[in-house]
Protein backbone atom coordinates (compact mmCIF):
# COMPACT_ATOMS: atom_id res chain seq x y z
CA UNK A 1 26.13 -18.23 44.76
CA UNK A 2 26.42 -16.84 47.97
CA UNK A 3 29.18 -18.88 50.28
CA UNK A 4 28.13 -18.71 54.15
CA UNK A 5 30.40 -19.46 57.34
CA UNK A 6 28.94 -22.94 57.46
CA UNK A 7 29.90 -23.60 53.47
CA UNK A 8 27.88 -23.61 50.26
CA UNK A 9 24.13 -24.44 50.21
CA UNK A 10 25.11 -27.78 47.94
CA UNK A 11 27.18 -28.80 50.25
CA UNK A 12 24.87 -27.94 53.04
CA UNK A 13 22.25 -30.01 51.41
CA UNK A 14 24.33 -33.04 50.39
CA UNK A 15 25.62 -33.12 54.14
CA UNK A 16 21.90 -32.74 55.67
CA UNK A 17 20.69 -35.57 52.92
CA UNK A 18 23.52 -37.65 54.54
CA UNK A 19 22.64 -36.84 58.28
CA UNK A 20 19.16 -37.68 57.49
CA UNK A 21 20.18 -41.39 55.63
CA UNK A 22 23.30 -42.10 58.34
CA UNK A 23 19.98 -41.58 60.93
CA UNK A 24 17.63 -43.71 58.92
CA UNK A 25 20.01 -46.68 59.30
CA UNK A 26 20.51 -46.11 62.19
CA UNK A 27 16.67 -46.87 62.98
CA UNK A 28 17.09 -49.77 60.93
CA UNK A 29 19.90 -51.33 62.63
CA UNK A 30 18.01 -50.20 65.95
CA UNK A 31 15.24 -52.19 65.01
CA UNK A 32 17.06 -55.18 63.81
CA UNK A 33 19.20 -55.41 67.19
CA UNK A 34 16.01 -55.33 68.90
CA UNK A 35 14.26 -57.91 67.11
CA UNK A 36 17.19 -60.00 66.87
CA UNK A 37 17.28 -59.98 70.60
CA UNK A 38 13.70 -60.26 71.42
CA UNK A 39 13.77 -63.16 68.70
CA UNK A 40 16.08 -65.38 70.57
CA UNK A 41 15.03 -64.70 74.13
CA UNK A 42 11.48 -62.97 74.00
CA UNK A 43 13.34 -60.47 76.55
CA UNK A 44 15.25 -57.27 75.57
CA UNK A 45 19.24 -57.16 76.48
CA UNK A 46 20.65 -55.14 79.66
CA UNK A 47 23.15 -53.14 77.23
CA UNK A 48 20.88 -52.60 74.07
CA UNK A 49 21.06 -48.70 75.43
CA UNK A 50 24.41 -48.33 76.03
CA UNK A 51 25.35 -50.52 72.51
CA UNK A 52 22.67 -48.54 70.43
CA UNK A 53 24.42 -44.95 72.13
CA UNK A 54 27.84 -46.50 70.86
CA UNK A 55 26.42 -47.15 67.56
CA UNK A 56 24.79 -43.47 66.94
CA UNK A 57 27.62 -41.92 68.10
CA UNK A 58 30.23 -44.07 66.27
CA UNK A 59 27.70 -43.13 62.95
CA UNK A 60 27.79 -39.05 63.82
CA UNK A 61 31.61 -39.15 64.66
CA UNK A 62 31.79 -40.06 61.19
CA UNK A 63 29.46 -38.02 59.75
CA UNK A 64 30.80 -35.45 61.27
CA UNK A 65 34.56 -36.30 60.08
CA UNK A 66 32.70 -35.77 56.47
CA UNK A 67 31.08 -32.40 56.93
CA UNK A 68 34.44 -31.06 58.28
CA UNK A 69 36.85 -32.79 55.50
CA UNK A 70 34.91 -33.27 52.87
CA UNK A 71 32.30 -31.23 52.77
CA UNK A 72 31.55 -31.37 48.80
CA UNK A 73 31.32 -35.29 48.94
CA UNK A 74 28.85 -37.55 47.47
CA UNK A 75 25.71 -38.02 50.56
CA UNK A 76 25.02 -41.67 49.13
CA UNK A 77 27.73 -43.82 49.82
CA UNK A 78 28.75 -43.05 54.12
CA UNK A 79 24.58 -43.95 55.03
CA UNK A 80 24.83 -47.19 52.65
CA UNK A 81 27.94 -48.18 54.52
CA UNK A 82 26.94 -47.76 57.73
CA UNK A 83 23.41 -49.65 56.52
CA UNK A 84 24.92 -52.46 55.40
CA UNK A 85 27.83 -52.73 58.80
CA UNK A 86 25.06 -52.47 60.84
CA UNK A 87 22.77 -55.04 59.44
CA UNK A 88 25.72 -57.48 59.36
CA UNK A 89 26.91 -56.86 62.61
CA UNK A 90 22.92 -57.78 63.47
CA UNK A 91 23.39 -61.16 62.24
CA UNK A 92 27.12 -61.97 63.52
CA UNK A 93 25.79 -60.71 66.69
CA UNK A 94 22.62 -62.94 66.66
CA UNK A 95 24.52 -66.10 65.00
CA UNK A 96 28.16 -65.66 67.48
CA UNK A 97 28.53 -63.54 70.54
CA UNK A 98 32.00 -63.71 70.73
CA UNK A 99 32.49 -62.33 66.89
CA UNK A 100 30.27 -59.93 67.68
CA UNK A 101 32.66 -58.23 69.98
CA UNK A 102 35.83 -58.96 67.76
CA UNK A 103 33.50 -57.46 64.79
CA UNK A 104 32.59 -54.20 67.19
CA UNK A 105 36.53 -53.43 67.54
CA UNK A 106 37.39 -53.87 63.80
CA UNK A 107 34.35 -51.28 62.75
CA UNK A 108 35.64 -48.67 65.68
CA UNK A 109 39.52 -49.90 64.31
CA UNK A 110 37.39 -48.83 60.44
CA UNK A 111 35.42 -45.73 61.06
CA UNK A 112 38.98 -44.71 62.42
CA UNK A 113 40.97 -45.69 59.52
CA UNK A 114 37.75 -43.87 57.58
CA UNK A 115 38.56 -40.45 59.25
CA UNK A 116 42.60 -40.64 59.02
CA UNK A 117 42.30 -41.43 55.18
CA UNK A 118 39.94 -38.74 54.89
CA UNK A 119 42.24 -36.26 56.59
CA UNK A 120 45.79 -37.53 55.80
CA UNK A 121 44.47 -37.58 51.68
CA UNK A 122 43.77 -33.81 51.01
CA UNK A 123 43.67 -34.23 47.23
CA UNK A 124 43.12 -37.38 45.75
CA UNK A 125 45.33 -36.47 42.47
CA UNK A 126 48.69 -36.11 44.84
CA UNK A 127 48.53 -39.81 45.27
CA UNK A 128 49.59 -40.37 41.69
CA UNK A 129 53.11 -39.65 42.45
CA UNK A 130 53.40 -42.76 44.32
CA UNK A 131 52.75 -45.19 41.14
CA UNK A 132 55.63 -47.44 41.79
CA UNK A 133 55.65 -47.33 45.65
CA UNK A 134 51.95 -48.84 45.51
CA UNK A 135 52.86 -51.38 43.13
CA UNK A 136 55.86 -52.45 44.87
CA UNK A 137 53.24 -52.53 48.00
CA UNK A 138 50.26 -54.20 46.49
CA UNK A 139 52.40 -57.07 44.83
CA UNK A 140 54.28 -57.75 48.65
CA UNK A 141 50.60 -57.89 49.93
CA UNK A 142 49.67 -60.19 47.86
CA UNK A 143 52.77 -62.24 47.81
CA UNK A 144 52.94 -61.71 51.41
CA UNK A 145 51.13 -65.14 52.48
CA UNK A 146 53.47 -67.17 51.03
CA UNK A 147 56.19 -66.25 53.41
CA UNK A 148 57.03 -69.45 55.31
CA UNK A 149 56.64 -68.87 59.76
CA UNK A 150 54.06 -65.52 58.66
CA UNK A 151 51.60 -66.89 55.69
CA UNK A 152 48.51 -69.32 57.02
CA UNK A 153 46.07 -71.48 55.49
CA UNK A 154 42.36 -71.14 56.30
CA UNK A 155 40.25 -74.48 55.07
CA UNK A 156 42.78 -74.68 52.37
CA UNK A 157 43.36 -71.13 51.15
CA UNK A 158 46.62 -69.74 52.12
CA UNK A 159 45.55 -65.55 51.93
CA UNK A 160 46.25 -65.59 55.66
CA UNK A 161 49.31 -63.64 57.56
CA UNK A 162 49.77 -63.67 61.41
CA UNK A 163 51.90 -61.25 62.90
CA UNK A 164 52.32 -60.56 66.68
CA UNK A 165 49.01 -62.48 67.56
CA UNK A 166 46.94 -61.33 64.81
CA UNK A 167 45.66 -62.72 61.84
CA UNK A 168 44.65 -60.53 59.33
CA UNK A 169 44.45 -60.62 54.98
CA UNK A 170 47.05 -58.66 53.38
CA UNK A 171 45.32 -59.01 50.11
CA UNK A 172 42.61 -56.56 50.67
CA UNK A 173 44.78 -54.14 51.38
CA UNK A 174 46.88 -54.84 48.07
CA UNK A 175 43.59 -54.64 45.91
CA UNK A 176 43.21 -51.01 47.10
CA UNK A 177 47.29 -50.37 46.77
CA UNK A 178 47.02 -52.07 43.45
CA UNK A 179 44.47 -50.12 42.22
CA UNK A 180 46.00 -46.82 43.02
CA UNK A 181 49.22 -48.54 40.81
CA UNK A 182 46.54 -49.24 37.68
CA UNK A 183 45.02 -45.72 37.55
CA UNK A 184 48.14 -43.80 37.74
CA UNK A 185 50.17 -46.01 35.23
CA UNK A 186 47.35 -46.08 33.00
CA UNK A 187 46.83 -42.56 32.87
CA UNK A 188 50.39 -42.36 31.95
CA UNK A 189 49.97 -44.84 29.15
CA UNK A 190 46.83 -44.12 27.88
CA UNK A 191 47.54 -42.52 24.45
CA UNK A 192 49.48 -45.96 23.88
CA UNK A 193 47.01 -48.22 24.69
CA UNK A 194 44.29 -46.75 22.55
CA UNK A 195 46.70 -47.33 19.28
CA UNK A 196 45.74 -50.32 17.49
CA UNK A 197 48.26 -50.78 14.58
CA UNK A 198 48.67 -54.77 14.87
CA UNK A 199 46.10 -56.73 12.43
CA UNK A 200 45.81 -59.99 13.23
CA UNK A 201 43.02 -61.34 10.11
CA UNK A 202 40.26 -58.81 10.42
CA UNK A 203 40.59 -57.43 13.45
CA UNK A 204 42.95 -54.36 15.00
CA UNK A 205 44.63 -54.67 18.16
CA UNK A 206 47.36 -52.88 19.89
CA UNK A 207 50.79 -53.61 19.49
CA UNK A 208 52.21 -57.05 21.38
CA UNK A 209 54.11 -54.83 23.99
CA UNK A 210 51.24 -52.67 25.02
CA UNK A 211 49.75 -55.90 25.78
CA UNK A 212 52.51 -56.88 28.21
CA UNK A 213 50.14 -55.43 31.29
CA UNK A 214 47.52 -57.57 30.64
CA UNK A 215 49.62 -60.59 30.04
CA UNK A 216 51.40 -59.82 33.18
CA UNK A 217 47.76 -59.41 35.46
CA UNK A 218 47.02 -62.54 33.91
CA UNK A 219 49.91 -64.39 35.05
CA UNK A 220 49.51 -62.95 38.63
CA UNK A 221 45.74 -63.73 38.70
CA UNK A 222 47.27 -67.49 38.22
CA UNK A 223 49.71 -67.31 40.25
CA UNK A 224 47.19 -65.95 43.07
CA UNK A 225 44.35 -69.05 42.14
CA UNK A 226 46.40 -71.43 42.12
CA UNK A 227 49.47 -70.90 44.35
CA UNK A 228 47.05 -69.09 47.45
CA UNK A 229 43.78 -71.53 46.59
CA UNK A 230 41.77 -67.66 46.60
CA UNK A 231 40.15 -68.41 43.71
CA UNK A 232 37.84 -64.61 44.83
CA UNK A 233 40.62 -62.70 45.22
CA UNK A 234 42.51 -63.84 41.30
CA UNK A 235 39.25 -63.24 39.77
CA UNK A 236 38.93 -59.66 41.66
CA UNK A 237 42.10 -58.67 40.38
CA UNK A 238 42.04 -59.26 37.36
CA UNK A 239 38.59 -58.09 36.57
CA UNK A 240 39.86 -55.22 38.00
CA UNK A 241 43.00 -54.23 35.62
CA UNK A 242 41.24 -55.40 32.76
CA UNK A 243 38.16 -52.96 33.43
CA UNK A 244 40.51 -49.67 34.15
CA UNK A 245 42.50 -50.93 31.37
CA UNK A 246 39.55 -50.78 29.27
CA UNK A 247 37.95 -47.40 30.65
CA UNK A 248 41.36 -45.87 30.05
CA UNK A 249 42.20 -46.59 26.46
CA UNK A 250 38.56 -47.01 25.54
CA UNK A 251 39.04 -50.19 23.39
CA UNK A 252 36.90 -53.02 23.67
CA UNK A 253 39.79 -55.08 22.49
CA UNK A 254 41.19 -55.25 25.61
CA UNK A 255 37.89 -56.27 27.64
CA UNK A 256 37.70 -58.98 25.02
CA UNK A 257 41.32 -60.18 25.08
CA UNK A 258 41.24 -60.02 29.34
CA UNK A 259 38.09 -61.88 29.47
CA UNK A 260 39.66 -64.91 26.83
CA UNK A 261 42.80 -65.00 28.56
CA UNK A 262 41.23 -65.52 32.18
CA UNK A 263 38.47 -68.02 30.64
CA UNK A 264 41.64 -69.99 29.31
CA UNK A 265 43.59 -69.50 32.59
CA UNK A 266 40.33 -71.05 34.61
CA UNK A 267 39.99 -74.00 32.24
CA UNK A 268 43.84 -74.69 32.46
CA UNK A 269 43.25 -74.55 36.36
CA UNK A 270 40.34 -76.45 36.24
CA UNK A 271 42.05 -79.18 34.30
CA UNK A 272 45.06 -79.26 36.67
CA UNK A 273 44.60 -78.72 39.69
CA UNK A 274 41.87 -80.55 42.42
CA UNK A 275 40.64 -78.24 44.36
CA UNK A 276 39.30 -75.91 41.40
CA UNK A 277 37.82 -78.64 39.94
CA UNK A 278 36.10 -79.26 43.00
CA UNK A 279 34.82 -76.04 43.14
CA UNK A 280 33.62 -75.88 39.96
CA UNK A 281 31.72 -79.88 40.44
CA UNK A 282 30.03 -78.43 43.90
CA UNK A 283 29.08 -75.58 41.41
CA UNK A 284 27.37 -77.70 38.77
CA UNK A 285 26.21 -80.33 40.99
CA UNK A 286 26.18 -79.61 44.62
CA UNK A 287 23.38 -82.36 45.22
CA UNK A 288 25.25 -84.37 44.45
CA UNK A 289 27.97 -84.57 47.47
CA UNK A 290 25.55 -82.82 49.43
CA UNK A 291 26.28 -84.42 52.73
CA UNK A 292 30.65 -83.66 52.00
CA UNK A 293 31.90 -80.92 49.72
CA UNK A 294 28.72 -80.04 48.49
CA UNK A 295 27.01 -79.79 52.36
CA UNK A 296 27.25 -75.38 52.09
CA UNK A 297 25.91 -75.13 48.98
CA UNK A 298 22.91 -77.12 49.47
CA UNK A 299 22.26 -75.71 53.24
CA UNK A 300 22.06 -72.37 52.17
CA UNK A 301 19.46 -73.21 49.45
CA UNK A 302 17.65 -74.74 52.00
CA UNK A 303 17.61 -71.77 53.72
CA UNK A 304 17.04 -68.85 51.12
CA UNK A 305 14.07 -71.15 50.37
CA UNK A 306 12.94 -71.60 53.96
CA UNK A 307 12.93 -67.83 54.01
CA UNK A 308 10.09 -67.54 51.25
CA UNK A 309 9.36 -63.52 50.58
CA UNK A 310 9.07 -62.22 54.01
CA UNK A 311 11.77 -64.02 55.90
CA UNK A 312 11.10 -66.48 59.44
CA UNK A 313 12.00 -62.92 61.46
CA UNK A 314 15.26 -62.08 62.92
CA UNK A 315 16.19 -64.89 65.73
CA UNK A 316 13.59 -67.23 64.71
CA UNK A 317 15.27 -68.88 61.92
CA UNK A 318 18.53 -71.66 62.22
CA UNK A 319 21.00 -70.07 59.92
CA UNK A 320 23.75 -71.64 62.02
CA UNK A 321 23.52 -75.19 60.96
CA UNK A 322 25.59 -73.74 57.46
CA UNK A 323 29.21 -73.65 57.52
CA UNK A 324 31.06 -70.37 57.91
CA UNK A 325 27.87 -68.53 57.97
CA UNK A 326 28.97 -65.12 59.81
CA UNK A 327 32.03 -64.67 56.91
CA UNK A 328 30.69 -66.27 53.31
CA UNK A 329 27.05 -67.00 53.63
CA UNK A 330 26.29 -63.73 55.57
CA UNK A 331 23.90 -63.77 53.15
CA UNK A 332 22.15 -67.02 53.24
CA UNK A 333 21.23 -65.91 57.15
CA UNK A 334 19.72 -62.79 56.06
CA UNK A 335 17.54 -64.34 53.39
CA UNK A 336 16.45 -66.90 56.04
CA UNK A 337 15.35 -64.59 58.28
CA UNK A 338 14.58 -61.45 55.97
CA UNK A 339 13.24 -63.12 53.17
CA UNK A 340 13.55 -62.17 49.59
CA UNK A 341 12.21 -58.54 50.63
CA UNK A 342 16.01 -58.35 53.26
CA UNK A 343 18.31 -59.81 50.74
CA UNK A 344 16.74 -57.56 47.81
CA UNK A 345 17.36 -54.57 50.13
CA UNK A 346 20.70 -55.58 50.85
CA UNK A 347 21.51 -55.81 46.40
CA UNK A 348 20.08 -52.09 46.36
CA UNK A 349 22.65 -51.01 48.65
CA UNK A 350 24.97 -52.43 46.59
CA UNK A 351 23.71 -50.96 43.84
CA UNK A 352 23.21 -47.35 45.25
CA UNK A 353 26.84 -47.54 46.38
CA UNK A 354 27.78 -48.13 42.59
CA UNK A 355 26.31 -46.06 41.05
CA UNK A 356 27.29 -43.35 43.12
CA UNK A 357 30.77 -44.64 42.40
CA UNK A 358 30.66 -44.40 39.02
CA UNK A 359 28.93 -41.09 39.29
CA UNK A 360 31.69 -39.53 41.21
CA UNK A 361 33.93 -41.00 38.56
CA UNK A 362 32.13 -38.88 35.49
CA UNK A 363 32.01 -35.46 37.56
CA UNK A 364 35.46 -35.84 38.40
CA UNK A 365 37.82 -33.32 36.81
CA UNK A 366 41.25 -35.10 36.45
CA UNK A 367 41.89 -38.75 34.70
CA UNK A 368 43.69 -39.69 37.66
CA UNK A 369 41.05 -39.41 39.82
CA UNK A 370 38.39 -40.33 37.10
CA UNK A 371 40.28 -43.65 36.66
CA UNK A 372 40.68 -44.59 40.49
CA UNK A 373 36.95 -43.90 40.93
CA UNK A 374 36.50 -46.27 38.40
CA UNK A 375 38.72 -49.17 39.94
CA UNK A 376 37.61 -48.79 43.51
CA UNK A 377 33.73 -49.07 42.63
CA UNK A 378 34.99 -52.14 40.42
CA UNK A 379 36.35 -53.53 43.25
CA UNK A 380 33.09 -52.96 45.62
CA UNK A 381 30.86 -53.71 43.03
CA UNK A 382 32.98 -57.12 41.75
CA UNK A 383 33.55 -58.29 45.59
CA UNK A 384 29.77 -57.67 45.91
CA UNK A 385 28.98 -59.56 42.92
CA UNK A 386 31.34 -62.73 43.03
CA UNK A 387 30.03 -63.35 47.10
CA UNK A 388 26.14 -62.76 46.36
CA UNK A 389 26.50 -65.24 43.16
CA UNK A 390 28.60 -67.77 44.52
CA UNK A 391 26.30 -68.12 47.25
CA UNK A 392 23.04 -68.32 45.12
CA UNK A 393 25.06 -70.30 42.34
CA UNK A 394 25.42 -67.95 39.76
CA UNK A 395 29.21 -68.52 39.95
CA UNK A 396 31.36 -71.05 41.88
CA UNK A 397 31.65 -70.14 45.30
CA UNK A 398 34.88 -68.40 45.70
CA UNK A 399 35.24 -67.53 49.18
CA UNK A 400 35.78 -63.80 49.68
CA UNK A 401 33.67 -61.61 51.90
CA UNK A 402 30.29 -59.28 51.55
CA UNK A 403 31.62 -55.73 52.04
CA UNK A 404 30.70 -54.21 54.96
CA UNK A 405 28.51 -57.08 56.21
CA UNK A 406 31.04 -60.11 56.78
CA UNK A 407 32.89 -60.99 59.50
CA UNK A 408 36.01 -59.88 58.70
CA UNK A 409 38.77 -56.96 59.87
CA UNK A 410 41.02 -56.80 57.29
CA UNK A 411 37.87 -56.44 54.43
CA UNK A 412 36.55 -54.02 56.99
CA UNK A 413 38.99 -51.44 57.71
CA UNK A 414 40.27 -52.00 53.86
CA UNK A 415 36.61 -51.64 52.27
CA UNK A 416 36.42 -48.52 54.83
CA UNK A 417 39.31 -46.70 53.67
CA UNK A 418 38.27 -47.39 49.89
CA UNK A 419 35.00 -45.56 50.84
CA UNK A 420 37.36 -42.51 52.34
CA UNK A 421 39.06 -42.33 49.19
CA UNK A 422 35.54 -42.36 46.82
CA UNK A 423 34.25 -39.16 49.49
CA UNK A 424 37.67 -37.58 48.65
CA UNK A 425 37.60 -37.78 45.08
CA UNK A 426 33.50 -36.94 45.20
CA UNK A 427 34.62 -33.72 47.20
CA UNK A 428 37.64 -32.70 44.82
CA UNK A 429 34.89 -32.53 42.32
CA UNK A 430 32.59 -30.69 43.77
CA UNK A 431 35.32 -28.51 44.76
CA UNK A 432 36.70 -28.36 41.05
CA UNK A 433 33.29 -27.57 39.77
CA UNK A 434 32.66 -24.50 42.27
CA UNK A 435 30.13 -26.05 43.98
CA UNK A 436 32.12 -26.14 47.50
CA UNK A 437 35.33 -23.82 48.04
CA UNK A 438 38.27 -26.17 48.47
């Protein structure tokens, strides 16, 4: 294979495949602005030029940041991003004007952290000399909020810091620090926790210390539903240890034992403490106080319904009469006004984004980086997963935000940087494997 001044042809195509996608939604979010706008008012906006110039060149300067940095990367996962921010920012745009603008800032504020990560992280595997420092960071995050004068609660969860005028979550932050702790200490520890010399009746597990982890990510997972009231976040980290816990040692008996210990957990939660068993009733039965607690639930079936197949059309249906629409039923206003056909489109993001996590995860070369690939597409795909469900009552209702298409800064910039990282370990690989020159 002949290597040219502008790089290999792979890399050449995967970086043309992702120019072409990056400008495909960019048409779509183009075309969504528009309609959005022509929806409300029958009239098109004075700035729609300027705003759609900002957005293609906000999309290219990032783009571009790729080709130059990581040129071996996977094409998939940048265009799905920018897809999914774009048709959010659509619908926080159409449903609030003023967190529109705040929304605008924190994706310039996250292509920006996108680029530094990408160029600050030359190889992903260095990283793994920082175990302790990231789990000494990701467990201040998360305890962070309970700082009296700095933690804040929002309608009754306290995941909130301000600091110097802004509000922002530590705890997405931590779930990426965290997750950086998991891989390399389980890399470490591997050889360990595939052992099972315990027997306990008929079956094999590992030995009560190598257990400890688990026992301890339970505990914390508590600590974080019942202490912070984020019942999201407690379920998100704990799915993911147990998951890279179980793709490291490759024993089911772990997945088992995680699972058992959080369902016990939940129903010792659920039998102590109000507002999880409030939750869980609104869950079961939301017709029921469907003019109080249950009010959310039942508008935003309403409204999936209302939007049939096909949707009313951007800016012609009311998504605004549910409650905290533009942050955890970002959904509910894109089924209303993109019907079935919108939100279905919105899942196979998702699921592109995935599986292109997990893909990068088999081609990579080194456990470390194998392992992290692992936990960061658990935590897009779980965050993804926990939101959509809650909302169409699959699970309770939990609270945390759609990546990439909530309002939200701090799940923004954080689920921005995780995407830096997946591109870096995608490009190590493709470097590793000859296909790129590092």
């Amino acid at each position: 294979m002949i290597t040219t001044p502008f790089g290999r042809p792979i890399a050449r195509a995967r970086r043309s495949t992702e120019l072409g996608l990056v400008l495909v939604g960019f048409a779509i979010t183009a075309a969504a602005y528009t309609l959005g706008a022509l929806g409300r008012t029958a009239t098109l906006p004075a700035n729609i030029f300027p705003f759609l110039g900002v957005v293609l060149g906000l999309l290219l300067v990032a783009h571009i940041a790729t080709r130059i940095l990581a040129p071996g990367a996977d094409p998939i996962l940048l265009p799905m991003a920018a897809l999914l921010n774009g048709i959010g920012y659509v619908f926080i745009a159409r449903l609030d004007k003023k967190l529109a603008g705040l929304q605008a800032t924190w994706t310039f504020i996250g292509v920006g952290a996108f680029i530094a990560t990408l160029a600050l992280v030359r190889r992903a595997r260095d990283l793994r000399r920082f175990t302790w420092t990231f789990a000494l960071v990701g467990l201040g995050l998360l305890m962070l909020p309970f700082v009296p004068h700095l933690g804040r609660s929002v309608n009754a969860s306290r995941i909130w810091i301000r600091f110097g005028g802004i509000n922002f979550q530590p705890g997405e932050f931590a779930k990426l620090a965290l997750a950086l702790f998991f891989a390399a200490y389980l890399v470490d520890r591997r050889e360990l926790l595939a052992m099972a010399t315990w027997r306990v009746g008929p079956f094999r597990l590992p030995q009560p210390r190598d257990l400890a982890p688990v026992l301890v990510a339970w505990a914390v997972s508590l600590v974080i539903m019942t202490g912070q009231r984020d019942l999201g976040s407690s379920l998100l980290f704990f799915a993911l240890f147990v998951v890279m816990l179980w793709v490291a040692s490759e024993r089911a008996s772990y997945l088992g034992i995680g699972t058992l210990l959080f369902a016990g957990g939940a129903y010792g939660a659920w039998r102590m403490f109000d507002h999880v068993k409030t939750r869980v009733t609104i869950w079961l039965n939301p017709w029921k106080t469907a003019q109080t607690s249950g009010y959310q639930i039942v508008q935003g079936a309403y409204a999936l319904a209302w939007g049939g197949i096909t949707g009313t059309g951007i800016g012609l249906g009311d998504p605004a009469r549910v409650p905290a629409i533009p942050t955890d039923f970002i959904l509910v206003a894109i089924g209303e006004e993109l019907g079935l056909l919108g939100t279905t489109a919105v899942l196979v993001a998702y699921l592109f984004m995935v599986g292109s996590g997990l893909r990068i995860a088999i081609r990579a070369q080194h456990p470390f980086e194998k392992l992290l690939a692992v936990g960061l597409t658990t935590i897009l795909g779980v965050q993804a997963f926990v939101i959509i469900g809650g909302v169409t009552r699959l699970v309770p209702l939990t609270g945390v935000t759609l990546p990439f298409v909530s309002y939200g800064g701090s799940s923004l910039v954080a689920n921005y940087v995780l995407l830096a990282l997946l591109l870096r370990i995608s490009h190590d690989g493709a470097v590793e494997a000859g296909e790129v020159s590092g």
